[in-house]
Protein backbone atom coordinates (compact mmCIF):
# COMPACT_ATOMS: atom_id res chain seq x y z
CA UNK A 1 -0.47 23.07 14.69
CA UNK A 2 0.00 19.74 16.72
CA UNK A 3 1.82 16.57 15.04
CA UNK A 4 -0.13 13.75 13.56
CA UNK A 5 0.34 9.98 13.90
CA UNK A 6 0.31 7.74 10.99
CA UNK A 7 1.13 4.62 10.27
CA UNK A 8 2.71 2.99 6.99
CA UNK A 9 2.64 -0.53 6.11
CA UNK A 10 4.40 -2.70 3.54
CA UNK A 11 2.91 -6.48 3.65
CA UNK A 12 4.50 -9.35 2.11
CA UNK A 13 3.73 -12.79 1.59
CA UNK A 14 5.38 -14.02 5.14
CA UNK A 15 5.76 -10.68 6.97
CA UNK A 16 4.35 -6.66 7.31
CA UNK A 17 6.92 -3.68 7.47
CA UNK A 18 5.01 -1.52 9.73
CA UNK A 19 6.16 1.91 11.08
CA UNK A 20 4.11 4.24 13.19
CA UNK A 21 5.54 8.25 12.71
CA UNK A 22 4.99 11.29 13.63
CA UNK A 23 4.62 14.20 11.30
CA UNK A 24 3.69 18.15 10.46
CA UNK A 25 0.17 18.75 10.20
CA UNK A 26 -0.27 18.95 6.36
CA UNK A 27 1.85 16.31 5.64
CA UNK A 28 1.58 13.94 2.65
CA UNK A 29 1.14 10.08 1.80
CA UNK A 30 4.76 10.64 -0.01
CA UNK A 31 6.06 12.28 2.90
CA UNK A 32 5.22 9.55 5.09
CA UNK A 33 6.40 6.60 3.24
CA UNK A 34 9.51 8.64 3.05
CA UNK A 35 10.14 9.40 6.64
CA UNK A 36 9.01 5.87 7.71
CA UNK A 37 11.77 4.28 5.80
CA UNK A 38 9.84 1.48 3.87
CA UNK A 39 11.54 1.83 0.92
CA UNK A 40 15.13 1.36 2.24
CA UNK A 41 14.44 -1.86 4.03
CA UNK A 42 12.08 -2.87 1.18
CA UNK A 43 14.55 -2.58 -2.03
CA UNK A 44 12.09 -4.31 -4.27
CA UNK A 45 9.84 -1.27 -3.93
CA UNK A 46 9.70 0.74 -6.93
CA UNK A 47 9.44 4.28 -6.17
CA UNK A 48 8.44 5.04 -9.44
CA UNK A 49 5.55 3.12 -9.85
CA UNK A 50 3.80 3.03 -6.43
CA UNK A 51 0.28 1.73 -5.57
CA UNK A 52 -0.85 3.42 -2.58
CA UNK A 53 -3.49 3.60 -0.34
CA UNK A 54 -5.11 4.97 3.08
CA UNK A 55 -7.13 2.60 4.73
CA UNK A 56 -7.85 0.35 1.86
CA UNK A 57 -8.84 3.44 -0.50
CA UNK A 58 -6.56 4.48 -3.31
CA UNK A 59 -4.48 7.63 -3.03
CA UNK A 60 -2.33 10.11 -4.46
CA UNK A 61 1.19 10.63 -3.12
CA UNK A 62 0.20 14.56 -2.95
CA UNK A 63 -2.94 13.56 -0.46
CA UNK A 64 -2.68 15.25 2.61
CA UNK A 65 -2.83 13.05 5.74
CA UNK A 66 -4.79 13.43 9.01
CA UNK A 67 -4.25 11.79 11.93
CA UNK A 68 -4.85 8.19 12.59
CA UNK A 69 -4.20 7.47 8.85
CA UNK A 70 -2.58 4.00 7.55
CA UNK A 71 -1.06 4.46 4.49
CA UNK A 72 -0.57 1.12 2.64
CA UNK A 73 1.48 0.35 0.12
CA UNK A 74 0.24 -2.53 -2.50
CA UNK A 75 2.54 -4.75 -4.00
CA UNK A 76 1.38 -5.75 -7.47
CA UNK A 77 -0.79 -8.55 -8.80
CA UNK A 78 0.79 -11.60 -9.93
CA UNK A 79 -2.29 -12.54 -11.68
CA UNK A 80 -5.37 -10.81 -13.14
CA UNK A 81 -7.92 -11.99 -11.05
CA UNK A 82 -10.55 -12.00 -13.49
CA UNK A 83 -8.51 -14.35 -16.02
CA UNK A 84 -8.08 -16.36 -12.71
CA UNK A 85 -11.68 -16.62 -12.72
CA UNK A 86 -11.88 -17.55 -16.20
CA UNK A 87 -10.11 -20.43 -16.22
CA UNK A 88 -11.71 -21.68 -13.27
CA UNK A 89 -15.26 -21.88 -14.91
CA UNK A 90 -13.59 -22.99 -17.82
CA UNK A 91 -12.65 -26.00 -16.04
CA UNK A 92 -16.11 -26.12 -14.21
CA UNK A 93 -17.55 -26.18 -17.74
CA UNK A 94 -15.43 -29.04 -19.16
CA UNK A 95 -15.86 -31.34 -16.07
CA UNK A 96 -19.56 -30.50 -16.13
């Protein structure tokens, strides 16, 4: 079988970690995010509790990859964006 090509990417509020690998056909989202590095140059990254994705659609770790994949990793909310939008009507409504 012939290597694939992903790429892994880590975006933050001024700047993306981005990493383009090679790997074994068959290979995994946790594979790649290990082999790319992310988490040691990205410390705040908890291992344990990671959001990821392949091109914008959630994923397991244990999903297999193909080639031309971009595995993203989310960082998590710092707000509920539906209580966002809450309070914004909420002030709609007492202005109006």
């Amino acid at each position: 079988m012939s290597p694939i090509h992903v790429e892994v990417v880590y975006a933050l509020p001024f700047r993306q970690d981005c990493s383009e690998i090679e790997l074994e056909a068959g290979a995994t989202v946790e594979g790649a995010i290990e082999q790319s590095g992310v988490l040691r140059r990205n410390p705040e990254i908890d291992p344990a509790s990671l959001w990821v994705g392949i091109w914008g659609r959630r994923a397991q770790l244990s999903d297999r990859l193909r080639d031309g994949d971009r595995v993203e990793i989310y960082r998590p909310l710092v707000a509920d964006p539906k209580e966002l939008r809450r309070r914004r009507v909420g002030k709609k409504a007492e202005k109006g």
